[in-house]
Protein backbone atom coordinates (compact mmCIF):
# COMPACT_ATOMS: atom_id res chain seq x y z
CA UNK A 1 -27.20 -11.55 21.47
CA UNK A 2 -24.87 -13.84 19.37
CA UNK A 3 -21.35 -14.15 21.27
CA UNK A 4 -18.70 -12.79 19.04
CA UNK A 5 -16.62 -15.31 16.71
CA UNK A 6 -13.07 -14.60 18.79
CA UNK A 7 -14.61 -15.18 22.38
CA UNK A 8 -16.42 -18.44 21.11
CA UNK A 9 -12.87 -19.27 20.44
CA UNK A 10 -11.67 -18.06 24.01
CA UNK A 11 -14.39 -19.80 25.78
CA UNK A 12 -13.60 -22.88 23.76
CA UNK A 13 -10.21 -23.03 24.50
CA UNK A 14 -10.70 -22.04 27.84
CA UNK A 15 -13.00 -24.94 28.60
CA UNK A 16 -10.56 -27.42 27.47
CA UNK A 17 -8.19 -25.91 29.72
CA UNK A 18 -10.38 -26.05 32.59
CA UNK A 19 -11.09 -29.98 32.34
CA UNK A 20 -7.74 -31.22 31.53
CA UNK A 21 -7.74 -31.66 27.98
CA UNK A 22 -4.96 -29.36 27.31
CA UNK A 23 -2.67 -28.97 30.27
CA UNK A 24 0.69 -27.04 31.15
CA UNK A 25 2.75 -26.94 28.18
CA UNK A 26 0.57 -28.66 26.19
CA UNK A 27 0.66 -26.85 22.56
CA UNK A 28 -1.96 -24.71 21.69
CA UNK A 29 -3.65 -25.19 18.41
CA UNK A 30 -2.32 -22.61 15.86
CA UNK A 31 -3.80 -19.20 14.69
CA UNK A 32 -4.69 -20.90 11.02
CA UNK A 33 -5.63 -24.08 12.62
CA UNK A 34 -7.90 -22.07 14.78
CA UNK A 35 -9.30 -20.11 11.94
CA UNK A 36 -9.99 -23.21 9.67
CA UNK A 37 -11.69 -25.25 12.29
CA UNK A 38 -14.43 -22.31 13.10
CA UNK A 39 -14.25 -20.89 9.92
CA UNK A 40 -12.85 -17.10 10.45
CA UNK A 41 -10.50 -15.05 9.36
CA UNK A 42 -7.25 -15.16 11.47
CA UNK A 43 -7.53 -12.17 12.69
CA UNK A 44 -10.43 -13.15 14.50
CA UNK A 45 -8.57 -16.18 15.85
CA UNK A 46 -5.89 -14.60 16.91
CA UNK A 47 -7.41 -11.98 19.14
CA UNK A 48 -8.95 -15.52 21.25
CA UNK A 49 -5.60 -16.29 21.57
CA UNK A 50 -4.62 -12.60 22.31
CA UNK A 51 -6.97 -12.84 25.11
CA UNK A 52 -5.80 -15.56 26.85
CA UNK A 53 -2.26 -14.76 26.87
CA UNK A 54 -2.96 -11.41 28.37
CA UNK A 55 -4.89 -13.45 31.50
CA UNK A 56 -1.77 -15.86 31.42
CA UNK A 57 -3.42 -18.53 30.32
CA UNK A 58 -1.31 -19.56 27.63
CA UNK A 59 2.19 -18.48 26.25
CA UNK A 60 2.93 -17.51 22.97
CA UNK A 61 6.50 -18.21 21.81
CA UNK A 62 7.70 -16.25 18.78
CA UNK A 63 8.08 -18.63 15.75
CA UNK A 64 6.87 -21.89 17.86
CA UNK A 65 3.07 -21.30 18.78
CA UNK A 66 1.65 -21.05 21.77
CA UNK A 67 1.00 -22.90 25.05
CA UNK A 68 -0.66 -23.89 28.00
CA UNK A 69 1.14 -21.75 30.63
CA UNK A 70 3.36 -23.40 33.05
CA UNK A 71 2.17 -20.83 36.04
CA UNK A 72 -1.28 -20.89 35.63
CA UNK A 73 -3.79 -18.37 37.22
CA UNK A 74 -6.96 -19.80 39.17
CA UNK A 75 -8.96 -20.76 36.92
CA UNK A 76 -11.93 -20.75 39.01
CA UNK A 77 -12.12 -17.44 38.97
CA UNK A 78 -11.82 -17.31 34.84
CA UNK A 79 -15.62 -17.33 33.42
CA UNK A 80 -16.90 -17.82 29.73
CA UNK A 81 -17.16 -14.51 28.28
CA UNK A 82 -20.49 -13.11 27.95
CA UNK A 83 -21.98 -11.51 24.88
CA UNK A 84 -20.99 -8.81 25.65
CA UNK A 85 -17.34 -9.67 25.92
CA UNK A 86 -17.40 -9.66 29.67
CA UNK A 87 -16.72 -11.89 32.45
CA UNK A 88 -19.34 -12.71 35.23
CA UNK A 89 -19.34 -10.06 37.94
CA UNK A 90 -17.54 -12.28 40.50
CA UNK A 91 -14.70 -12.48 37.80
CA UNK A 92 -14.42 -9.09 36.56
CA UNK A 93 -11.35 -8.05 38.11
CA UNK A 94 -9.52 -10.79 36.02
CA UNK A 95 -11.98 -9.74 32.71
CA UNK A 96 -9.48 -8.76 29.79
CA UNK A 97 -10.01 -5.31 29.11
CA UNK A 98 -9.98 -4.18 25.43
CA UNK A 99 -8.06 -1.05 26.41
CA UNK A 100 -5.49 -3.45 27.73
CA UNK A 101 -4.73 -5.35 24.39
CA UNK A 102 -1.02 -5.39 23.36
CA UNK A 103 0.29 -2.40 21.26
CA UNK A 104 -0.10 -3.54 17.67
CA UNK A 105 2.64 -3.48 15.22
CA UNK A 106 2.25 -2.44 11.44
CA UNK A 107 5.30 -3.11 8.67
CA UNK A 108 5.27 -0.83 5.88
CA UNK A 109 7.09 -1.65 2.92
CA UNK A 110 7.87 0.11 0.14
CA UNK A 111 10.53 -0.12 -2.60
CA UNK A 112 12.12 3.83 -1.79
CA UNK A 113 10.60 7.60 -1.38
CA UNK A 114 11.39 10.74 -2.34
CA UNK A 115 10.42 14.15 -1.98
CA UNK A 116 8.69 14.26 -4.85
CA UNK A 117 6.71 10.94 -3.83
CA UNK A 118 6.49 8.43 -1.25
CA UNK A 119 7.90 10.93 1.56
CA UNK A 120 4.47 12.15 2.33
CA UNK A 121 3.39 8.29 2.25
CA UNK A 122 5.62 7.45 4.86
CA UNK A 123 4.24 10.48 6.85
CA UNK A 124 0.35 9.80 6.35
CA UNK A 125 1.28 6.33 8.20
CA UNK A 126 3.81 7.19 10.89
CA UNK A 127 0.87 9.94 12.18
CA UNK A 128 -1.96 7.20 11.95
CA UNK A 129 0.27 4.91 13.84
CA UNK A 130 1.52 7.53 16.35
CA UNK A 131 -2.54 8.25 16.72
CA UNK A 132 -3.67 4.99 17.10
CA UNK A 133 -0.72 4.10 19.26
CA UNK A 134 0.60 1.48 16.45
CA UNK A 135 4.68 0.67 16.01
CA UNK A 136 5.23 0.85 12.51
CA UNK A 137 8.78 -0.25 10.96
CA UNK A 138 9.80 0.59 7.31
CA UNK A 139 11.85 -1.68 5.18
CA UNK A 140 12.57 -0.30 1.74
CA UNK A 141 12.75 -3.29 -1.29
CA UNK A 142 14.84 -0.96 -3.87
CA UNK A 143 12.05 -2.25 -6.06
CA UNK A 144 13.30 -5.92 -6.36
CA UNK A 145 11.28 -8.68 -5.53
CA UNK A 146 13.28 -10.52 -3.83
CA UNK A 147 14.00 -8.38 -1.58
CA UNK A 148 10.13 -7.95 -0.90
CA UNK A 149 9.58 -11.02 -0.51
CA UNK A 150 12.15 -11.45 2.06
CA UNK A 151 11.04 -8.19 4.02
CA UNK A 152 7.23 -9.97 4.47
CA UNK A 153 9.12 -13.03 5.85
CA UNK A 154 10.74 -11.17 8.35
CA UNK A 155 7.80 -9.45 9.34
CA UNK A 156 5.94 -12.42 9.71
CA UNK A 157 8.19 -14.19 11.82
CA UNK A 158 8.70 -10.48 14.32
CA UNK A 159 5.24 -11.06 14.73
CA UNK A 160 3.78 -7.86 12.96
CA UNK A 161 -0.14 -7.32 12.92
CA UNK A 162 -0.53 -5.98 9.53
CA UNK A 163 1.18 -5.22 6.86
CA UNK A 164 1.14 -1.64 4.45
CA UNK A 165 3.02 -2.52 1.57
CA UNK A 166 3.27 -0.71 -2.21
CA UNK A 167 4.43 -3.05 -3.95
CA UNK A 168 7.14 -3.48 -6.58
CA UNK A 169 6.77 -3.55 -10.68
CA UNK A 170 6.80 -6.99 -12.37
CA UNK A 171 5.02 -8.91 -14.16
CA UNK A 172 4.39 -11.64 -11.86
CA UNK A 173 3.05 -11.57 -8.49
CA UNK A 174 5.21 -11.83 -5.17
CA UNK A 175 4.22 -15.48 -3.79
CA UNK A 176 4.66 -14.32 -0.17
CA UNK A 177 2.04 -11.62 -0.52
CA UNK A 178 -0.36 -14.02 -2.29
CA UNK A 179 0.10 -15.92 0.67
CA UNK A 180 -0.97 -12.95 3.28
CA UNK A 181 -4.17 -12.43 1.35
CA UNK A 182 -5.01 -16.14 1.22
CA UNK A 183 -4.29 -16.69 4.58
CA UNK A 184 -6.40 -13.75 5.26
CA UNK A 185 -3.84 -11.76 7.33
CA UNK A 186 -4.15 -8.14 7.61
CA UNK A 187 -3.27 -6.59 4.86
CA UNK A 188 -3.26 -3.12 2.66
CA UNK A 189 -1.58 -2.40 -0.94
CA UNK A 190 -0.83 1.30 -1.45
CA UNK A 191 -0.34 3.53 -4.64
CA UNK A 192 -1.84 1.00 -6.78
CA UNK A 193 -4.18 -2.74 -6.58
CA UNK A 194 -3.19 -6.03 -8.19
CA UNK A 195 -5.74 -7.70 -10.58
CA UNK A 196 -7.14 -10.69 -9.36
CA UNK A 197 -5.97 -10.29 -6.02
CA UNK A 198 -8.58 -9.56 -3.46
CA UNK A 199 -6.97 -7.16 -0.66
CA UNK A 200 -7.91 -3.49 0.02
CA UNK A 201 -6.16 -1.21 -1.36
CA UNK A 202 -5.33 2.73 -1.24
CA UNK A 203 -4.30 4.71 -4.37
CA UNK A 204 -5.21 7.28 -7.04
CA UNK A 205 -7.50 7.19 -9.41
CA UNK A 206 -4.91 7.23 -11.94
CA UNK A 207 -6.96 6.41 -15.05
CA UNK A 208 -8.87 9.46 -14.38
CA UNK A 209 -6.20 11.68 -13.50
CA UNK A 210 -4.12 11.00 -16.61
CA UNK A 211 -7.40 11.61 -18.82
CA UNK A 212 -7.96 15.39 -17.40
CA UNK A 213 -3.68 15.95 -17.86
CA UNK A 214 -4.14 14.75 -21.37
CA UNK A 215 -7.51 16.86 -21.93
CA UNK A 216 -6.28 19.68 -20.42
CA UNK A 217 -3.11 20.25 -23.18
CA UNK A 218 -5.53 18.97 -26.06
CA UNK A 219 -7.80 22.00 -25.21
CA UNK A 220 -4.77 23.94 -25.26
CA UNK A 221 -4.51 23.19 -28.87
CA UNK A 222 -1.96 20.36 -28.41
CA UNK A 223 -2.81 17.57 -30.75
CA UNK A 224 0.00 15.89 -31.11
CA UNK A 225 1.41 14.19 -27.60
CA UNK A 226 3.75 12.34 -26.31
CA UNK A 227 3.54 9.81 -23.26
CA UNK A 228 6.42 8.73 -21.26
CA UNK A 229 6.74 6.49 -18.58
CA UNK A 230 8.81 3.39 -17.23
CA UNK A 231 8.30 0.03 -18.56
CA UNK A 232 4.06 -1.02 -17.30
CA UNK A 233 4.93 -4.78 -16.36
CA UNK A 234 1.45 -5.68 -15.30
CA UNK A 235 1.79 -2.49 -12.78
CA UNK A 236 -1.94 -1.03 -12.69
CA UNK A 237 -0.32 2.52 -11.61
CA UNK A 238 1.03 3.06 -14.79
CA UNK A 239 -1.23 1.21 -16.99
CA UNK A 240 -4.30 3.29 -15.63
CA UNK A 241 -2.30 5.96 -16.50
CA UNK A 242 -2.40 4.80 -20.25
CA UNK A 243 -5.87 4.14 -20.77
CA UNK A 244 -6.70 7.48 -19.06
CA UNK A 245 -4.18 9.22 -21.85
CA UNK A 246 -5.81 7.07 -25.07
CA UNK A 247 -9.16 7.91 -23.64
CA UNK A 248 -9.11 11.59 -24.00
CA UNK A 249 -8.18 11.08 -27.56
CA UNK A 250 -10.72 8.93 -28.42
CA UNK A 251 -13.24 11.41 -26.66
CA UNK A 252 -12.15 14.76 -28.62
CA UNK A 253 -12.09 12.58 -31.59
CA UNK A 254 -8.53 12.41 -32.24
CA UNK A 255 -6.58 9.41 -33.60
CA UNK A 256 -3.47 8.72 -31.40
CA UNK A 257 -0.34 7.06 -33.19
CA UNK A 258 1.32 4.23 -31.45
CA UNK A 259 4.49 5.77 -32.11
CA UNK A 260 3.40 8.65 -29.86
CA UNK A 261 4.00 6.21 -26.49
CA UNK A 262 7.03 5.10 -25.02
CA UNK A 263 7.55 2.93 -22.08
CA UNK A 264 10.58 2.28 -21.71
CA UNK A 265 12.98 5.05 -19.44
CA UNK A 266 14.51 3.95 -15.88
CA UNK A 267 14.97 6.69 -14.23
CA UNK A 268 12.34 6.03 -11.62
CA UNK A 269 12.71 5.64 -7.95
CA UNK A 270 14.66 3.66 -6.90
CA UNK A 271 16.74 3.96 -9.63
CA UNK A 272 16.26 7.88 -10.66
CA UNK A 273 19.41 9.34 -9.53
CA UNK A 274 21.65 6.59 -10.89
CA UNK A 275 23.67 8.58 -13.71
CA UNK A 276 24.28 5.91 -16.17
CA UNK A 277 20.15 5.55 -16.31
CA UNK A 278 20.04 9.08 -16.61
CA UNK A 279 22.44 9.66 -19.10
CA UNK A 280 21.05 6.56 -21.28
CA UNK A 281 17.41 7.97 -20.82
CA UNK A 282 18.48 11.46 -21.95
CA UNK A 283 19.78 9.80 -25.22
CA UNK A 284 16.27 7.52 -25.59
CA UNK A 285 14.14 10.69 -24.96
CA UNK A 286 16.15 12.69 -27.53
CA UNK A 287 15.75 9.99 -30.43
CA UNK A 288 12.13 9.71 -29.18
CA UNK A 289 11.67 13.68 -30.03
CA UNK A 290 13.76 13.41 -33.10
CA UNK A 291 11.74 11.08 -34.71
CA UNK A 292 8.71 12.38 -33.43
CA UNK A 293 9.35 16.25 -34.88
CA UNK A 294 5.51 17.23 -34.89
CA UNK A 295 5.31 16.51 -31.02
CA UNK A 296 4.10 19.70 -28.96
CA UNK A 297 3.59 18.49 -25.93
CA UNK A 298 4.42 15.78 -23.36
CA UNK A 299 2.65 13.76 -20.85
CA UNK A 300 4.77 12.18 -18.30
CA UNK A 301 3.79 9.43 -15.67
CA UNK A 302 5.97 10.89 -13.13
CA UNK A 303 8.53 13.78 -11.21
CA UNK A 304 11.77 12.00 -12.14
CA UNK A 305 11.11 10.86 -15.63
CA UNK A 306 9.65 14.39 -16.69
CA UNK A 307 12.59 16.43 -15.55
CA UNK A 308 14.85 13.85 -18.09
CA UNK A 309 12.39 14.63 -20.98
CA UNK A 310 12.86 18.64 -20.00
CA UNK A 311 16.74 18.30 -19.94
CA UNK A 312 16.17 16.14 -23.35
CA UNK A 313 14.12 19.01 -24.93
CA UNK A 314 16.41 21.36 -23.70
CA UNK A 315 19.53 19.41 -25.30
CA UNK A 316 17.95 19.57 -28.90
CA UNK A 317 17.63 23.33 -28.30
CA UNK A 318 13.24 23.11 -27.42
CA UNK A 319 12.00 26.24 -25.74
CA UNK A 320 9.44 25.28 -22.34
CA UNK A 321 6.73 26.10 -22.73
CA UNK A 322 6.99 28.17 -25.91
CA UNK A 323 7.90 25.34 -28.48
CA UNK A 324 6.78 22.44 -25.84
CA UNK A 325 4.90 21.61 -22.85
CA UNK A 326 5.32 19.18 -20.16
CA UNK A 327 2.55 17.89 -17.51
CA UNK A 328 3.65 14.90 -15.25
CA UNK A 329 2.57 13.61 -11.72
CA UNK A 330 3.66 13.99 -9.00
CA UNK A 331 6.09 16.91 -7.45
CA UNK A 332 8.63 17.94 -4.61
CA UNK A 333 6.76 20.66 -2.55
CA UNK A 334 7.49 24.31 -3.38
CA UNK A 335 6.48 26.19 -0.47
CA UNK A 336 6.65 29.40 -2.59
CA UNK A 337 4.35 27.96 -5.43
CA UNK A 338 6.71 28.03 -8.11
CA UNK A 339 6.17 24.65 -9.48
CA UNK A 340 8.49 23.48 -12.63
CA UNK A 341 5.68 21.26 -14.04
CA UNK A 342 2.32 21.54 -13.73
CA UNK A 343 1.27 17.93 -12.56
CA UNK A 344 -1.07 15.63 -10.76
CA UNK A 345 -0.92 15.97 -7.25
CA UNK A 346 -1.90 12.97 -5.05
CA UNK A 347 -2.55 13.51 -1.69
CA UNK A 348 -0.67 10.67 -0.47
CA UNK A 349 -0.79 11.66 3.17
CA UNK A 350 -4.27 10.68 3.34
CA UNK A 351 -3.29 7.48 1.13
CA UNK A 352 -1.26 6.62 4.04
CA UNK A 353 -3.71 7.32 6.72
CA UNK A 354 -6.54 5.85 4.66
CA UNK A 355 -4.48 2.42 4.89
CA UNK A 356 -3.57 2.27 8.53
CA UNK A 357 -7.71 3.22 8.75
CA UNK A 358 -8.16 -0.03 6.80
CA UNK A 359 -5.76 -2.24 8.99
CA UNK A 360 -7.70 -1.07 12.07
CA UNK A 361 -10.86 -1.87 10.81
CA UNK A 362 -9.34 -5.66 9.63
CA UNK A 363 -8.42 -6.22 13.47
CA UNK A 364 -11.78 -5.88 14.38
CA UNK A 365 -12.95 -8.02 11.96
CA UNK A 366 -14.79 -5.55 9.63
CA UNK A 367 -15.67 -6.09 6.13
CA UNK A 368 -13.49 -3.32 4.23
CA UNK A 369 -13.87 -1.88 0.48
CA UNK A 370 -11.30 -3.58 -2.14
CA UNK A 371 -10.93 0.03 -3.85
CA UNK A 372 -10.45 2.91 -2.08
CA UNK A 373 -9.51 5.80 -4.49
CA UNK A 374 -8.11 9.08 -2.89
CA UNK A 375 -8.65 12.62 -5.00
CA UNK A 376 -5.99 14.17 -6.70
CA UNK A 377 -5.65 17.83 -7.36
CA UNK A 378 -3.81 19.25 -10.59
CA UNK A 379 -1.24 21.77 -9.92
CA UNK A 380 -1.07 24.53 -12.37
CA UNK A 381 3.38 24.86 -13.24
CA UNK A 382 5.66 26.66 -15.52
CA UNK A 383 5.81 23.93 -18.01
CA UNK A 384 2.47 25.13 -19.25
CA UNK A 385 1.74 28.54 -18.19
């Protein structure tokens, strides 16, 4: 049996140890330097180094590397690992045990929640982590890059094992998470993927979902649609959600107007309850509808932006659902089953379970699928009944 990539590294390191190549406090060739010189990922190098500092072997000194230890063990009684990741009988008692590794440590960064979405997120990982007996900590980004990219610094230099992140709109890419997946650290996107970027990630299948909320009112008898949504900026969430919409057109045969879209409200998390955005996105909605008379029903891409194009319908004196109808994604939960729109409804508790999944299966050095789509279920609401 092949030995396993991280104890080649143990036994390596070990052995120069052992003969005085590197001695007490002597520094210990890096995680990435580790990873380049056999050619893994550094996961893989860091559980060799794991390993060793668990035996006391070496030191590892937040933000400085790691080291030979000052009070070294016998080393006598340390063997090579075996294939099967165990010591020689004479030295099991000082054998690292895999029960025994250090708790890991998973960031999760997001840019806010709300009970209508990303609450049950946050839940979906906190019980994965709680199961798995992970720490997780939570930094929220208020959607601004910056701020993200600051948050995986951080992280980083705490030490953190992987990283959950949903990341923020734009259309460019944050440089620090490039970074993660190039350096091959452990890492998950949630809610949505990045094109071009090759990480797992966890979300809806949002291109699909849109096309049944669209079909749905167009078998109603609704022809004439409108689609909301914030500004797209290269965010696959809510350009899926686009495609999905022009596709049912195109496959009842219907011609769709480009005047029919608009992209351009604010009123999203983490900016939703701001009343200036709401008051200007009232106003935008209404001139939308005004000049857009023949529109009969609305598709909205989420919770917050649907209840300003319902209090913008309202305004201009529209009856819902009798003169127009309104299907979004995403809701708060109504325990009673009353729900104001009838929507998309992502299960985002497995999302965030589904992710944590993913990280654990990246510590072991697992290959893991780029696309993991969760179902959705449509939720029938007043907005259409």
């Amino acid at each position: 049996m092949n030995v396993p990539l991280y104890e080649r590294i143990y036994n390596h390191l070990l052995e120069k140890i052992k003969n005085g190549e590197l001695t007490s406090g002597d520094r210990v060739p890096s995680e990435k330097e580790l990873a380049d010189h056999f050619n893994v990922s550094r996961i893989t190098s860091k559980k060799a180094l794991e390993l060793l500092a668990l035996q006391k072997v070496i030191e590892r000194v937040q933000g400085k590397g790691s080291f030979v230890s000052q009070n070294l063990p016998d080393l006598d009684s340390l063997k090579p690992l075996d294939p099967n990741g165990d010591q020689e009988e004479d030295g099991a008692k000082n054998a690292p045990a895999r029960s025994a590794s250090p708790m890991k440590t998973i960031a999760f960064i997001l840019p806010d929640f709300a009970d209508s979405y990303g609450l049950r997120l946050i839940h979906g990982v906190e019980e994965r982590c709680s199961q798995i007996g992970a720490r997780m900590f939570i930094k929220l980004t208020y959607d601004n890059r910056e701020e993200e990219e600051e948050a995986i610094r951080s992280f980083m230099h705490l030490g953190v094992d992987g990283i959950v992140i949903f990341p923020v709109h734009g259309e460019h890419y944050n440089p620090e998470l490039v970074r993660l997946v190039l350096d091959k650290f452990p890492v998950v996107l949630i809610d949505r993927y990045l094109k071009g970027i090759a990480t797992a990630a966890v979300y809806t299948d949002n291109r699909q979902a849109a096309f049944e909320l669209t079909d749905r009112l167009i078998q109603r008898g609704h022809t004439q649609i409108g689609f909301i949504s914030a500004p797209a900026d290269n965010t696959s969430t809510i350009e899926d959600r686009i495609i999905g919409f022009t596709m049912a057109f195109a496959k009842r045969g219907l011609s769709l107007p480009p005047g029919h879209m608009m992209t351009n409200l604010y009123s999203s998390l983490p900016r939703s309850f701001e009343s200036r955005n709401i008051s200007v996105d009232i106003e935008t909605v209404r001139r939308f509808v005004e000049g857009n008379p023949h529109l009969t029903a609305f598709v909205v891409a989420e919770y917050n932006l649907a209840l300003i194009v319902h209090q913008a319908l309202i305004s201009l004196g529209k009856r819902i659902p009798e003169d127009c109808q309104i299907v979004c994604f995403d809701s708060p939960d109504e325990p009673f089953g009353n729900h104001r729109f009838t929507h998309v409804r992502q299960d985002e508790f497995a999302m965030g379970r589904k992710a944590v999944d993913l990280l654990e299966k990246l510590w072991d050095g697992e290959e893991v699928q780029m696309h993991n789509i969760i179902p959705y279920r449509i939720i029938e609401g007043s907005s259409t009944r």
